[in-house]
Protein backbone atom coordinates (compact mmCIF):
# COMPACT_ATOMS: atom_id res chain seq x y z
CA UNK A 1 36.31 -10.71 79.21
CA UNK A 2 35.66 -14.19 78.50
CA UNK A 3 33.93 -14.55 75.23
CA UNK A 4 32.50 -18.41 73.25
CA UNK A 5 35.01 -20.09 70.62
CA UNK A 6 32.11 -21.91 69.41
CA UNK A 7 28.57 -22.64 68.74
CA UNK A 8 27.83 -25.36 71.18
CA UNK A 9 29.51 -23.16 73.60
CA UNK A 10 27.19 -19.81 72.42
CA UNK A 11 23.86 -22.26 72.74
CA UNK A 12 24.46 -23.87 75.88
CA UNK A 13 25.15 -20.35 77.82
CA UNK A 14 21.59 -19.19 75.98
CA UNK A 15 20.40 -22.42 77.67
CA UNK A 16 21.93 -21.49 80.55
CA UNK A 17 19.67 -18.61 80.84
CA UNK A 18 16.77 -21.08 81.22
CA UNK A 19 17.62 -21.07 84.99
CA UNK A 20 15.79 -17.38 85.48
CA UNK A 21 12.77 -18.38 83.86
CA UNK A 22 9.87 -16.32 82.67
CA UNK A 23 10.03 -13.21 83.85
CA UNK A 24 7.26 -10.84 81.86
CA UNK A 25 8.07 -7.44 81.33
CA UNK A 26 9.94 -4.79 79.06
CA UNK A 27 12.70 -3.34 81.14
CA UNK A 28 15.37 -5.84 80.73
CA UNK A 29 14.56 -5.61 76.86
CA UNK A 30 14.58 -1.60 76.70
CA UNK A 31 17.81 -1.44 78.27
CA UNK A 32 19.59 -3.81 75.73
CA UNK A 33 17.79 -2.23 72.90
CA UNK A 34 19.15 1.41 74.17
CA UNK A 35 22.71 -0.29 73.99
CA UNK A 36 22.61 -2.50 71.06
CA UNK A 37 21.70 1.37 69.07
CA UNK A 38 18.09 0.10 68.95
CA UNK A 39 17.64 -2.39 66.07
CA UNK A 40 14.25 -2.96 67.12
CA UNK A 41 13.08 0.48 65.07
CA UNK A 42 15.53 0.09 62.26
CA UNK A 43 13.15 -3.18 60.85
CA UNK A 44 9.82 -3.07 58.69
CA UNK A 45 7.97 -5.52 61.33
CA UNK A 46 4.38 -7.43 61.29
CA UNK A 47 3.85 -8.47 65.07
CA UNK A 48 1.80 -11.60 65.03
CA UNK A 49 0.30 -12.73 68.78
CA UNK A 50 -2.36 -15.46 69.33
CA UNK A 51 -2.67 -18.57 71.68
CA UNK A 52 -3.32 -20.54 68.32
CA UNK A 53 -2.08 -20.16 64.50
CA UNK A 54 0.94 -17.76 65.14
CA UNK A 55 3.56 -19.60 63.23
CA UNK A 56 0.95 -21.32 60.05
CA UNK A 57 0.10 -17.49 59.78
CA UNK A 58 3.30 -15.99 59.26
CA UNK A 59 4.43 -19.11 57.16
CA UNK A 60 1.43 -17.94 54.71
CA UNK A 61 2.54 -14.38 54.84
CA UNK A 62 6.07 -15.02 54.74
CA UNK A 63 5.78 -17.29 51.59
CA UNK A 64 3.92 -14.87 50.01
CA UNK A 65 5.88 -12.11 50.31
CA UNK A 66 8.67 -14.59 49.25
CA UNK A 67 6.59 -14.83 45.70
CA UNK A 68 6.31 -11.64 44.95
CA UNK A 69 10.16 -11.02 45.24
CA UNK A 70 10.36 -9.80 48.83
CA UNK A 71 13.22 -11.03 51.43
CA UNK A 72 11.07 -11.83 54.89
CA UNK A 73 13.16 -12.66 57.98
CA UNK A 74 10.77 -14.57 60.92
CA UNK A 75 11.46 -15.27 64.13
CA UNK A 76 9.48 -17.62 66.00
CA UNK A 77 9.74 -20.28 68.66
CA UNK A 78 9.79 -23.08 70.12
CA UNK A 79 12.24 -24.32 67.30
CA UNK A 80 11.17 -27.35 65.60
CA UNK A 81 14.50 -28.80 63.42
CA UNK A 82 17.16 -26.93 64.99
CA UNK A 83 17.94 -23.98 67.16
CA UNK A 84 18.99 -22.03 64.75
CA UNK A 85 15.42 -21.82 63.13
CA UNK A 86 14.38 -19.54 65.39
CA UNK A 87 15.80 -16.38 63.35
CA UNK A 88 15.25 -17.58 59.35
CA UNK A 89 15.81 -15.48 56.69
CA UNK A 90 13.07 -16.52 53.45
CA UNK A 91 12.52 -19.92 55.87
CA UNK A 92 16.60 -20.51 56.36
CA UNK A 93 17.67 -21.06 59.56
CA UNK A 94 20.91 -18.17 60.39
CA UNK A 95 24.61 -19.82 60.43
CA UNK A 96 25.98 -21.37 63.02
CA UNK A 97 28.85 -19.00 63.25
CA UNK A 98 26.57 -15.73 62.64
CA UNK A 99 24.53 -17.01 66.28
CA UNK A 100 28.38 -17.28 67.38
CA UNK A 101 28.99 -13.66 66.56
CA UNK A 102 25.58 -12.60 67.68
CA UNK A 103 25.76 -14.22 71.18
CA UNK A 104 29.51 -12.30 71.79
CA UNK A 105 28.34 -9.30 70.82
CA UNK A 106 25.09 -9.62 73.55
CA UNK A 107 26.93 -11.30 76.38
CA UNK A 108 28.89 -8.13 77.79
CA UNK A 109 25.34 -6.40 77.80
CA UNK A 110 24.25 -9.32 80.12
CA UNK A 111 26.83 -9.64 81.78
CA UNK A 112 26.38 -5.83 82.78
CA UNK A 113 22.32 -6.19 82.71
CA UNK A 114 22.99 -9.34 85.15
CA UNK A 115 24.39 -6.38 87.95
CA UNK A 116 21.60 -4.10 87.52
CA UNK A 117 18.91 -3.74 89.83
CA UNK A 118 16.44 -5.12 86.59
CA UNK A 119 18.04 -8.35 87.11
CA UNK A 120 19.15 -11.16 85.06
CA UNK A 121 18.03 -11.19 81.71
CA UNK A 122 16.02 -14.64 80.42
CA UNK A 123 16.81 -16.85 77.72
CA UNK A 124 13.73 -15.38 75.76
CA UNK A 125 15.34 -12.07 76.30
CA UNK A 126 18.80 -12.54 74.75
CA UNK A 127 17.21 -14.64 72.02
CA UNK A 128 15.03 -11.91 71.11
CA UNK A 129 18.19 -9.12 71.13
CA UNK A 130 19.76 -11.42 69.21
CA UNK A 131 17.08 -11.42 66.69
CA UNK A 132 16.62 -7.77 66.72
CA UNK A 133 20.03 -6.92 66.58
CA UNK A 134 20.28 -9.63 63.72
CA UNK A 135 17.49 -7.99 60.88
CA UNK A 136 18.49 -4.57 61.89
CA UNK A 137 22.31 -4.86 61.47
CA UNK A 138 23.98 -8.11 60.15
CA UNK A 139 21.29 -9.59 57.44
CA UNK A 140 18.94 -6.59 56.66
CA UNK A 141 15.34 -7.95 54.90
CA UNK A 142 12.56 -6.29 53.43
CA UNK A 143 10.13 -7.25 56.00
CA UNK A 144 10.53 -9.05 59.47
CA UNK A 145 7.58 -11.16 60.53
CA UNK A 146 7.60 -11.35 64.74
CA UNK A 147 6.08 -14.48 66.57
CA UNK A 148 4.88 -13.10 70.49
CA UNK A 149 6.71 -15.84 72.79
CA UNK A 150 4.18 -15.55 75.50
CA UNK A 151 0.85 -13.15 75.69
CA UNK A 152 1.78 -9.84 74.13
CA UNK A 153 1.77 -6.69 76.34
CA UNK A 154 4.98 -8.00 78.22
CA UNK A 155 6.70 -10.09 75.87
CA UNK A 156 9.99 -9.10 74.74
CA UNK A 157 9.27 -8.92 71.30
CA UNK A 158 6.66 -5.92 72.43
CA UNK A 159 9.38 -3.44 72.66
CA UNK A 160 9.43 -3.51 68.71
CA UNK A 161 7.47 -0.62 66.83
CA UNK A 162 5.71 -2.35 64.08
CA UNK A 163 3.96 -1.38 60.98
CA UNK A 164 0.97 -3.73 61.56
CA UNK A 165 -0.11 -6.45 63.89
CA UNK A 166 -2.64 -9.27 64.14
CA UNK A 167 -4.03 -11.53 66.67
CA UNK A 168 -4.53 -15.33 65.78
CA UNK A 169 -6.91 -16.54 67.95
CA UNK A 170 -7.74 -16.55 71.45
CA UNK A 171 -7.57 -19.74 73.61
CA UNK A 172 -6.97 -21.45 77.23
CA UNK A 173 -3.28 -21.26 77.23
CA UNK A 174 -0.52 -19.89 80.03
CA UNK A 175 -3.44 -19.02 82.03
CA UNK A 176 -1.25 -18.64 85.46
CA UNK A 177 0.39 -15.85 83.53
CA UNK A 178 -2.26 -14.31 81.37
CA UNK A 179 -5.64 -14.77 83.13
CA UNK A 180 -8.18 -17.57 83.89
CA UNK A 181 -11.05 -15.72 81.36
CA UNK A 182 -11.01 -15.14 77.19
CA UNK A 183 -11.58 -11.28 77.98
CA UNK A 184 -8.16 -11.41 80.45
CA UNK A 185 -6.01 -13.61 78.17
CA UNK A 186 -7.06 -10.98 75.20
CA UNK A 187 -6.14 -8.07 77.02
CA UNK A 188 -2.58 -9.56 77.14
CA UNK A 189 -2.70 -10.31 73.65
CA UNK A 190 -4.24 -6.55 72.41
CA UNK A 191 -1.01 -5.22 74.47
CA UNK A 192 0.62 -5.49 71.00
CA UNK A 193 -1.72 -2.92 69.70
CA UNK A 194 0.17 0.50 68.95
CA UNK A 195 -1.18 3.71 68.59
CA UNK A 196 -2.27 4.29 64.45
CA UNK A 197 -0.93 1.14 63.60
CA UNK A 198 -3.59 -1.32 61.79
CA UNK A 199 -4.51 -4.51 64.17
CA UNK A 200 -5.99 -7.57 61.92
CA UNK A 201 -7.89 -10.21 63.86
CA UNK A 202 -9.40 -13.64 63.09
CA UNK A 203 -10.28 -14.15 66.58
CA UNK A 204 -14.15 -14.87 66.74
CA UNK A 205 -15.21 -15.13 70.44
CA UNK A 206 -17.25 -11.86 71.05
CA UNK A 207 -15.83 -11.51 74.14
CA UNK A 208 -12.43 -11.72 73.58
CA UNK A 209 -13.25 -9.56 69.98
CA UNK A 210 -14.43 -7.09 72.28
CA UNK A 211 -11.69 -6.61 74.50
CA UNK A 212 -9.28 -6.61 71.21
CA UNK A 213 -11.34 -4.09 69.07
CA UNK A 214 -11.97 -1.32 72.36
CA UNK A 215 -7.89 -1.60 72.72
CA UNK A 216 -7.48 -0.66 69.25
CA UNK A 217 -10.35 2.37 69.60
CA UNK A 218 -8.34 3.34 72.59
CA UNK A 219 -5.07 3.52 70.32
CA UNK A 220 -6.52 4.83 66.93
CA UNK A 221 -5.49 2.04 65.24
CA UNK A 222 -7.89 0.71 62.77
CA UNK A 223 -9.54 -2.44 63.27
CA UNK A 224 -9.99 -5.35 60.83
CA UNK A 225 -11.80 -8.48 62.24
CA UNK A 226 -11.48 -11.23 59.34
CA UNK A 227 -15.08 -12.67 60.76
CA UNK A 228 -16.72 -9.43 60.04
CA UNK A 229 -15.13 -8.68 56.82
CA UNK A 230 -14.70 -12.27 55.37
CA UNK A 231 -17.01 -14.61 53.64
CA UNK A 232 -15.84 -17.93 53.14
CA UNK A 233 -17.65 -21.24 50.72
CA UNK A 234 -16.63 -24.12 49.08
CA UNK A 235 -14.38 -25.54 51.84
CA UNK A 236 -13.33 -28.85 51.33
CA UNK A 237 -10.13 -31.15 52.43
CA UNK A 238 -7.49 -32.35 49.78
CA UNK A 239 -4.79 -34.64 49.90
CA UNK A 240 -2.14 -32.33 50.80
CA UNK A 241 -4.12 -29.40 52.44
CA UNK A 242 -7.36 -27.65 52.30
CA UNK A 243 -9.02 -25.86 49.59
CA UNK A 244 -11.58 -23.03 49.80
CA UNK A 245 -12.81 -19.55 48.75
CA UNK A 246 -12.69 -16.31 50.41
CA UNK A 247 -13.86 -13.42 49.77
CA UNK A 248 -12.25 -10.10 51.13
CA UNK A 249 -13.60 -6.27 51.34
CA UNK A 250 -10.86 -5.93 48.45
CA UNK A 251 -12.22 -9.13 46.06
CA UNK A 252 -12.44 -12.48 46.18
CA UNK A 253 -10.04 -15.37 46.03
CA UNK A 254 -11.76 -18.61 44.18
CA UNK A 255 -10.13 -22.16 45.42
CA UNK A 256 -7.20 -21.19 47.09
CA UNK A 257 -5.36 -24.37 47.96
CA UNK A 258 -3.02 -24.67 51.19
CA UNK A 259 0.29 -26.79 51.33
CA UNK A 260 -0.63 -27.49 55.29
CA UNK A 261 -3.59 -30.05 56.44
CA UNK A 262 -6.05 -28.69 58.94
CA UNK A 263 -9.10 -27.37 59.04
CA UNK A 264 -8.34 -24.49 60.75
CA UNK A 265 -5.86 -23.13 58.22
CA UNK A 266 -8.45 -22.30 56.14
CA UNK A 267 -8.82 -19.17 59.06
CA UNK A 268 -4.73 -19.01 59.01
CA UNK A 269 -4.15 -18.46 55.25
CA UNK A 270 -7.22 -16.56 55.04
CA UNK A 271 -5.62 -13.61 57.93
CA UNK A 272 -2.38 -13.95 56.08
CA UNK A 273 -4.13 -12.61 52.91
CA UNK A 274 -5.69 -9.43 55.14
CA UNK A 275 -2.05 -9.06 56.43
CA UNK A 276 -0.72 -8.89 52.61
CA UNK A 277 -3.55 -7.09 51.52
CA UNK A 278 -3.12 -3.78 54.22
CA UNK A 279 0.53 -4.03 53.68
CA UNK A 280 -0.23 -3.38 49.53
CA UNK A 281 -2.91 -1.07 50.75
CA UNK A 282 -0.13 1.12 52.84
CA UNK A 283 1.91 1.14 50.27
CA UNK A 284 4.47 -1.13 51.37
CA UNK A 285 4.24 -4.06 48.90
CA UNK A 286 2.82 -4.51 45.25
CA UNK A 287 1.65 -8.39 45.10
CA UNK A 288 -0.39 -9.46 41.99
CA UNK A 289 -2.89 -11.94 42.11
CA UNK A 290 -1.08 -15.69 41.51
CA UNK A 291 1.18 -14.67 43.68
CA UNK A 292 -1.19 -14.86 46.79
CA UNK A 293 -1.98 -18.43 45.18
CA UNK A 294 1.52 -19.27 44.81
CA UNK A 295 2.20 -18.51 48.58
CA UNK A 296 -0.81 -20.07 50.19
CA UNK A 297 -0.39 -23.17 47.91
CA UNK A 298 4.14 -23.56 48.71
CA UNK A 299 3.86 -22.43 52.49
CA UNK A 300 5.23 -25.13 54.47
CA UNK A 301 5.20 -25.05 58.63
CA UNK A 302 7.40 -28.29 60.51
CA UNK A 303 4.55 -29.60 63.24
CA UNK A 304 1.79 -28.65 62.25
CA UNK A 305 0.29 -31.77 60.67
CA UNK A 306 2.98 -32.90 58.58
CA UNK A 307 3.32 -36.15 57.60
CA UNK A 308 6.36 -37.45 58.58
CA UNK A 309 6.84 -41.34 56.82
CA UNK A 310 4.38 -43.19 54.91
CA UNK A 311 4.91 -46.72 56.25
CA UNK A 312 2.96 -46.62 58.25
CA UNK A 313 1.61 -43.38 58.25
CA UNK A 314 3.00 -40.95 60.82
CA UNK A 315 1.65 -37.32 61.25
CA UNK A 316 3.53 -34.68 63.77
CA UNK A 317 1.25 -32.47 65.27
CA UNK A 318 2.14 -29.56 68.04
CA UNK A 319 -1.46 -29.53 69.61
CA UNK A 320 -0.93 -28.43 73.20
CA UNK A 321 -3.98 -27.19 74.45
CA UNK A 322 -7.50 -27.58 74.49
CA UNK A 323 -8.73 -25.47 71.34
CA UNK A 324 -5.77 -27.22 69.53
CA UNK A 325 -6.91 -30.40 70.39
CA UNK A 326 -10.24 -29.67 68.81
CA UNK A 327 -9.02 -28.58 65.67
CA UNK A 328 -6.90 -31.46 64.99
CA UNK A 329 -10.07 -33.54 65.70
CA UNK A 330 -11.30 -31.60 63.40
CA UNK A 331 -8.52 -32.52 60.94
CA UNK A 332 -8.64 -36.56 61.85
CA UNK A 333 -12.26 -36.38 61.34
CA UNK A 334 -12.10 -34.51 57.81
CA UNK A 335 -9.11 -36.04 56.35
CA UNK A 336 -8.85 -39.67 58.12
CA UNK A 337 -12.01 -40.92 58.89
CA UNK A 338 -11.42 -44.59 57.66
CA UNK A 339 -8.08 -44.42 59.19
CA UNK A 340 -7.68 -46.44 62.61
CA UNK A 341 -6.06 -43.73 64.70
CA UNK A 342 -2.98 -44.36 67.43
CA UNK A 343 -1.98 -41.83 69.28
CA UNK A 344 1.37 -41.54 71.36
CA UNK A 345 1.47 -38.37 73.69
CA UNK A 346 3.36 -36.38 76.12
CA UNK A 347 2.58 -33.43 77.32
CA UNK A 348 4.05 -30.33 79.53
CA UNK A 349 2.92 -30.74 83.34
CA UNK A 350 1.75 -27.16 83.33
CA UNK A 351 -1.13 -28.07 80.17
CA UNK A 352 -4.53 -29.36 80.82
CA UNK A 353 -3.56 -33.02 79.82
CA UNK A 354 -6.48 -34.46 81.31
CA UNK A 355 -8.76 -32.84 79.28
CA UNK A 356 -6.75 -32.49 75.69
CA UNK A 357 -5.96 -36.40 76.90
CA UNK A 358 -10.58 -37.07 76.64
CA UNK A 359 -10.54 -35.34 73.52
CA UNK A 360 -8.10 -37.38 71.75
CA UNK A 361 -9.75 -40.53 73.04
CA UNK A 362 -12.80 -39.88 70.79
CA UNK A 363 -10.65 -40.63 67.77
CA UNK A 364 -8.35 -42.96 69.06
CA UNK A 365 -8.19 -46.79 68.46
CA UNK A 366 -5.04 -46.76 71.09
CA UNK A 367 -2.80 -44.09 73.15
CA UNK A 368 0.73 -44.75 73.92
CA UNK A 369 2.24 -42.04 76.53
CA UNK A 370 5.42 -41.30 76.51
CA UNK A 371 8.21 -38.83 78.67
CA UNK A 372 10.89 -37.40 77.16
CA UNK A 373 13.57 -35.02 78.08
CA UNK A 374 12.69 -31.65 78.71
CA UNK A 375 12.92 -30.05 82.38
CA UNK A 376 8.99 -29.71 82.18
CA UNK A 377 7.65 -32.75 80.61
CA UNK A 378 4.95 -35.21 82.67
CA UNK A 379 5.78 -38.27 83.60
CA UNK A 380 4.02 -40.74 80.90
CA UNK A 381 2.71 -42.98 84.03
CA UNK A 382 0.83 -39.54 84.90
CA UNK A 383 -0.87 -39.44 81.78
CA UNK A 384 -1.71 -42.34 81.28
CA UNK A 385 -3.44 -42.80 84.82
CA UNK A 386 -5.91 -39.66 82.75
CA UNK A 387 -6.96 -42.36 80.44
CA UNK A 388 -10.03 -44.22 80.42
CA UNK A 389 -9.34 -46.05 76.48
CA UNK A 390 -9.05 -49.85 77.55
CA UNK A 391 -6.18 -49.93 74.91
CA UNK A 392 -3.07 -47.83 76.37
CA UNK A 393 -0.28 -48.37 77.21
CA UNK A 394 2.83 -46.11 78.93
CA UNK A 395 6.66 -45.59 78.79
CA UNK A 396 9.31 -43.47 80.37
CA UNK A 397 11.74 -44.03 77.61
CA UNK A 398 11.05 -41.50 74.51
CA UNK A 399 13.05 -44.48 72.48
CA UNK A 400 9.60 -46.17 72.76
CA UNK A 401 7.60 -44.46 70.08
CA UNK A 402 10.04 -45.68 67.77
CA UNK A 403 9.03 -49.10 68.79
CA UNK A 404 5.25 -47.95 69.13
CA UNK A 405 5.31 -46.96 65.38
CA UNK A 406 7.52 -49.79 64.15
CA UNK A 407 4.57 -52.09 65.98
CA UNK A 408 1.75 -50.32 63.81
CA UNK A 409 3.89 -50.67 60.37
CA UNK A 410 1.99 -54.15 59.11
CA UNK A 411 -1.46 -52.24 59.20
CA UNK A 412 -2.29 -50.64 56.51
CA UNK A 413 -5.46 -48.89 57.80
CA UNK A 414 -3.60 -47.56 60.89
CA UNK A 415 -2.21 -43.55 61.05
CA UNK A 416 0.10 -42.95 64.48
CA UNK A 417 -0.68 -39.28 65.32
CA UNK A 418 2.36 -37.70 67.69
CA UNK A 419 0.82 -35.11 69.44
CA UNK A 420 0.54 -33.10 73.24
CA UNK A 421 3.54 -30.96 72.67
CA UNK A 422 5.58 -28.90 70.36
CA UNK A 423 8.80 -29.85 72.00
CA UNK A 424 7.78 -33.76 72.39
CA UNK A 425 7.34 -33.39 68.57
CA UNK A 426 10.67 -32.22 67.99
CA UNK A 427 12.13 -34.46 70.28
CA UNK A 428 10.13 -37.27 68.05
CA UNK A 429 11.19 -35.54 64.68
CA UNK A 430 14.53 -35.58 65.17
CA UNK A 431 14.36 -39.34 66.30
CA UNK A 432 12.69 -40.63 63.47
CA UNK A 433 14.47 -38.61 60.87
CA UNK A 434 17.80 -40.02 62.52
């Protein structure tokens, strides 16, 4: 049997598995988990779905946890820095050569999978073994906080048995796979919910709240919407984040101060307090006080607002849909409003462009679209026939935004704002980091 010497060669047969696609559903995943001993029930997890605010909320929770002495392992996606990133133990990307030994150990199980009448098993699939089969038997942590790739109630990571989950927010996202309506795309999401195990919410749309809270009835898990349980005041923007108090059926928590920018992770930090709070509650952690400050205040998240070089001004944000779109208007409006804004954009060619593309242009001084090299990504001429600003412009070569950004650098009031995709952003970070 023909097993990888190294890395590149591990990674690219992963990649390889892009060629099957999405393919929801939990049999592929029960049958590895049956012969990998089933690593999925030997891990403490908190299963975290959402269209919106998935990886900012377990960045809170993991960095909290972090402060009061606990080893968290995450896994999350899409990767941001590196590959590796994906499985992180206390925010470290794995070793190359432990993905090595990981991917040899799976790829006689696919191999054997591959011949069954289940089918081929996706590159979400193996990742996610992988990831089990890491926290459960190579790097063992106190906690493991698990990012939903896609919907909820057939994503791999829905084979796990957690000992609490939460739901983000709800939003227009993957709609050919999870439904055209709020109340359909929740239902996906509340698959998550297991029976007796606590489900903590900061979704607010009644009807999507609805759907989420009857699921949990139906399960006897108890239900925790931070809307209905939260009070929030004195929310205001700083330099480096957002500051504001909440106030939780347990006490309240006066000018907490994020590391990340946004308006909206007010609502992130704030459900990654409820998360810490029901896991002291159960008896699972003991977390005093500063430490929730500490956490909130040091949690860092790659993409999600972060400034990226100072001259000129560059901020990275994975927006990719419509309700992310508004709340990084949101953001622009609170944090930059004397700032002249440029935008440079790609997007996937299965988002809503056009419309994420007329909410950007009521911020923006100029757009410049950009392609870039992912098997998905629109052609930049596309998106920039959506535009109606008189200033854009359009290029095919990703090497452009380099020169977009060099072009804004004698302007002092200008900010360039990458945006449209989480993978263009990576493709961007890496670029101007290099």
């Amino acid at each position: 049997m023909t097993l990888f010497t190294t890395y590149h060669e591990a990674i690219e047969w992963i990649h390889s598995r892009l060629a099957f696609g999405v393919k929801p559903g939990l049999e592929r995943m029960k049958w590895l988990m049956d012969r990998l001993d089933h690593p999925e029930q030997k891990i403490k997890a908190v299963h975290v779905a959402g269209t919106n605010g998935k990886g900012s909320t377990i960045a809170f929770t993991r960095s909290i946890l972090q402060s009061a002495g606990y080893s968290v392992g995450t896994f999350t996606s899409p990767f941001i820095l590196t590959f590796n990133e994906r499985i992180s133990v206390n925010g470290e990307p794995i070793l190359d050569e432990e993905w090595l030994s990981l991917v040899n150990d799976i790829k006689p199980l696919v191999d054997e999978l591959d011949d069954t009448e289940l089918g081929a098993a996706t590159e979400f699939e193996i990742i996610t073994a992988c990831a089990f089969a890491y926290f459960a038997h190579v790097h063992q942590v106190d906690f493991v906080l698990l990012e939903t790739g896609l919907g909820g109630r057939l994503d791999s990571t829905n084979v796990a048995a957690p000992i609490l989950t939460a739901i983000t927010s709800i939003g227009h996202d993957h709609m050919a796979i999870l439904g055209d309506t709020l109340d359909q795309i929740a239902a996906e999401k509340a698959g998550i919910i297991k029976t007796g195990i606590p489900m903590i919410t900061a979704v607010h749309q009644a009807e999507a709240l609805t759907v989420i809270q009857h699921k949990a009835e139906e399960k006897n898990a108890p239900f925790i919407s931070l809307h209905d349980t939260c009070t929030f005041k004195d929310q205001q923007p700083t330099e480096t984040g957002e500051r504001f108090t909440i106030t939780t059926p347990k006490r309240e928590y006066s000018q907490l101060e994020t590391g990340l920018i946004g308006t909206h992770q007010r609502q992130n930090a704030s459900l990654a307090v409820l998360l810490i709070e029901w896991l002291e509650q159960e008896g699972y952690i003991h977390v005093l006080d500063e430490q929730v400050y500490e956490g909130i205040r040091q949690a860092v998240w790659a993409g999600r607002f972060e400034k990226i070089q100072d001259e000129p001004l560059v901020y990275l944000d994975g927006a990719h849909n419509e309700e992310g779109m508004d709340r990084l208007i949101e953001t622009v409006q609170a944090h930059f409003s004397s700032k002249q804004v440029h935008i440079c954009f790609s997007a996937l060619k299965d988002k809503p462009y056009k419309q994420m593309i007329e909410k950007l242009e009521r911020i923006s001084s100029s757009i410049h679209f950009v392609s870039f090299d992912f098997p998905r990504a629109e052609l930049a001429e596309k998106l920039y026939a959506c535009s109606h600003l008189e200033a854009k412009s359009f290029d095919e070569d990703p090497r452009a935004v380099l020169d977009f950004i060099q072009k804004k650098s004698a302007d002092p009031s200008a900010m360039i704002l990458v945006t449209g995709s989480l993978y263009f952003i990576s493709d961007v970070r890496s670029r101007i980091l290099q």
